[in-house]
Protein backbone atom coordinates (compact mmCIF):
# COMPACT_ATOMS: atom_id res chain seq x y z
CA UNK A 1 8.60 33.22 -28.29
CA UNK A 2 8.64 34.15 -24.71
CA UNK A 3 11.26 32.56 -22.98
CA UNK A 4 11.37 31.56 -18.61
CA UNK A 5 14.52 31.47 -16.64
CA UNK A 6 15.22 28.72 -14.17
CA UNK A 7 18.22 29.30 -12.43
CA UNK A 8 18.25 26.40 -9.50
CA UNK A 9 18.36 28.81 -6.46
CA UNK A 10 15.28 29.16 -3.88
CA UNK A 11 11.53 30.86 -4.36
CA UNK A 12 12.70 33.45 -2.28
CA UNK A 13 15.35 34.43 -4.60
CA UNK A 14 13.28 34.29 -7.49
CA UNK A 15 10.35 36.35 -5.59
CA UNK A 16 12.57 38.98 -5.03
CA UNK A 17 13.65 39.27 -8.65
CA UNK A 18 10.55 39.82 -9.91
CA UNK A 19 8.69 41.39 -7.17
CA UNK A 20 7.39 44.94 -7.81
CA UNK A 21 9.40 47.53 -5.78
CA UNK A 22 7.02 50.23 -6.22
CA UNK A 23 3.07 51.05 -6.06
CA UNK A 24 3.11 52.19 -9.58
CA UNK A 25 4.40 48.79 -10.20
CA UNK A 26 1.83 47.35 -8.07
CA UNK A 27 -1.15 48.58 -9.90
CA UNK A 28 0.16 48.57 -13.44
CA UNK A 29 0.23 45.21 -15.74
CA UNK A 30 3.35 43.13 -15.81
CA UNK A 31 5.47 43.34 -18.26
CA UNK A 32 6.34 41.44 -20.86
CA UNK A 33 10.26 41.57 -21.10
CA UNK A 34 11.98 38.31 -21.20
CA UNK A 35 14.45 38.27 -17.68
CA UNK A 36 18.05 38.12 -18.16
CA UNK A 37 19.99 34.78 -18.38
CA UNK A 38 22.34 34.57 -15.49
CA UNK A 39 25.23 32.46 -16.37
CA UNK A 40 25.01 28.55 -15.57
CA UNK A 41 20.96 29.25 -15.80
CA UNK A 42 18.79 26.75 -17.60
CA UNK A 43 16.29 28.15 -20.43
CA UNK A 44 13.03 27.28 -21.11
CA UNK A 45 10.86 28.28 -24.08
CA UNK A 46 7.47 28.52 -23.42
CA UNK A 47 6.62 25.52 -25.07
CA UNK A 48 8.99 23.35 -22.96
CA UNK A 49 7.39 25.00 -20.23
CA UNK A 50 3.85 24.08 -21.55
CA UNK A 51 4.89 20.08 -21.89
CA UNK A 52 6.16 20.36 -18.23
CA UNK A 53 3.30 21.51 -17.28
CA UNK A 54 1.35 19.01 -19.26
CA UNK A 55 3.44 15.70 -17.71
CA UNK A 56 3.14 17.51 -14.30
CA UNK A 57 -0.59 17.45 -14.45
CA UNK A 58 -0.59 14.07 -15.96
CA UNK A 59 1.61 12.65 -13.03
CA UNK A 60 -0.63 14.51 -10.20
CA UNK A 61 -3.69 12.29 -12.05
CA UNK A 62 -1.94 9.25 -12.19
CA UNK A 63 -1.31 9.63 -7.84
CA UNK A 64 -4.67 10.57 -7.54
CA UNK A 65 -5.98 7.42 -9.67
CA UNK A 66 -3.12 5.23 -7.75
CA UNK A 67 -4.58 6.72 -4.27
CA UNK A 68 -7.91 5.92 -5.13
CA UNK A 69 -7.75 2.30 -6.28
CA UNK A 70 -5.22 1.54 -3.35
CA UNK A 71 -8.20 3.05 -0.99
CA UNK A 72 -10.69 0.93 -2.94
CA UNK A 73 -8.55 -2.36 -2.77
CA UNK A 74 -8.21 -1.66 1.11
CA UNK A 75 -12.33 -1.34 1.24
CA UNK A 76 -12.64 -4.78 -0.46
CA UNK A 77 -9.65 -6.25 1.60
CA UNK A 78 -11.27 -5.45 4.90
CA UNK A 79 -14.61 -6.32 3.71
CA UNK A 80 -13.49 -9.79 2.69
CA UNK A 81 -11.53 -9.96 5.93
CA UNK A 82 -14.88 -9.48 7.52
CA UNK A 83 -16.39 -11.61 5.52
CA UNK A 84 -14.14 -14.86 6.47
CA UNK A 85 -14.33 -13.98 10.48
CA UNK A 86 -18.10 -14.27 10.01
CA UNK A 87 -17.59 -17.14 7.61
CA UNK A 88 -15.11 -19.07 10.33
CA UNK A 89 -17.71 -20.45 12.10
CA UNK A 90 -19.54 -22.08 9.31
CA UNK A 91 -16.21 -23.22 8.16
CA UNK A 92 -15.75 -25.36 11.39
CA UNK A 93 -19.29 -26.31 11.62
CA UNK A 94 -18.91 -28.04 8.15
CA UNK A 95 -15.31 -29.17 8.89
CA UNK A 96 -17.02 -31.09 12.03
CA UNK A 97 -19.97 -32.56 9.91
CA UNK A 98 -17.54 -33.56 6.97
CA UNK A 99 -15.18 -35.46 9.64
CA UNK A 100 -18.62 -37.04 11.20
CA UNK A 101 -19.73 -37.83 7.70
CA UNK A 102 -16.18 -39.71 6.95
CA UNK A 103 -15.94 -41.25 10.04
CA UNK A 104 -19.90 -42.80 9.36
CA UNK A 105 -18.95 -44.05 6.20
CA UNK A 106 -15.99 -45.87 6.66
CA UNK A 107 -18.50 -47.43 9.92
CA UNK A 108 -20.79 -48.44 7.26
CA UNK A 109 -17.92 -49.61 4.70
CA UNK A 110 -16.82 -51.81 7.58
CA UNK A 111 -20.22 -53.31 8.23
CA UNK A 112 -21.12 -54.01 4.53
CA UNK A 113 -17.68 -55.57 3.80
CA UNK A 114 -18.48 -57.98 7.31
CA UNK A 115 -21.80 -58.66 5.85
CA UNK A 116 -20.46 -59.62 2.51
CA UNK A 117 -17.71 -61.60 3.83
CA UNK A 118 -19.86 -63.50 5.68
CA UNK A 119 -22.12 -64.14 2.79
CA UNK A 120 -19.29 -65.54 0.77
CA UNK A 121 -18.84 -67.94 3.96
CA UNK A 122 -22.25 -69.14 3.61
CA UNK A 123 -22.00 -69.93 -0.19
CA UNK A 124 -19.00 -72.52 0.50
């Protein structure tokens, strides 16, 4: 089983480790020796390697799903902020008539309660 090294320093360190140092190393296939552990290095089998990979990807879908519903539930925020500054004016329109409409009936409550009190007068 082939076997990866991970030894905590820089890119640049591990470039220059396995960088080819001559054309003939250029041009030919890499090959397939297993690097030395350095001490205090951390080993990974290629199968740990694999299920790294594996949650890696999973975790760069999971942003991009997250990114895309946040962008979608800011789309349907602003469109229902829109929504209720074109509403607002309705909204105070009806406000107005409702206060009108209370206003009438109590009028009317007060008139029908004269007319029946003046109705019991007569029946005394």
């Amino acid at each position: 089983m082939a076997e990866f090294a991970w030894d905590g320093e820089t890119a640049r360190g591990a470039q220059s480790e396995t960088a080819p140092e001559t054309e003939h190393e250029l041009r030919s296939e890499p090959e397939t020796r297993e690097p030395a552990a350095e001490p205090g290095s951390l080993t990974l089998s290629a199968n740990d390697f694999s299920a790294l990979e594996e949650r890696i990807l999973r975790a760069v879908e999971v942003v991009r799903r997250e990114r895309q519903a946040r962008t979608a539930a800011e789309d349907r925020a602003a469109r229902a902020e829109a929504q209720l500054h074109d509403l607002s004016p309705q909204l105070e329109q009806l406000e107005k008539e409702l206060n009108a409409l209370r206003t009438e009936r109590d009028q009317v409550r007060g008139r029908v309660e004269r007319l029946l009190g003046q109705l019991d007068a007569l029946e005394l």
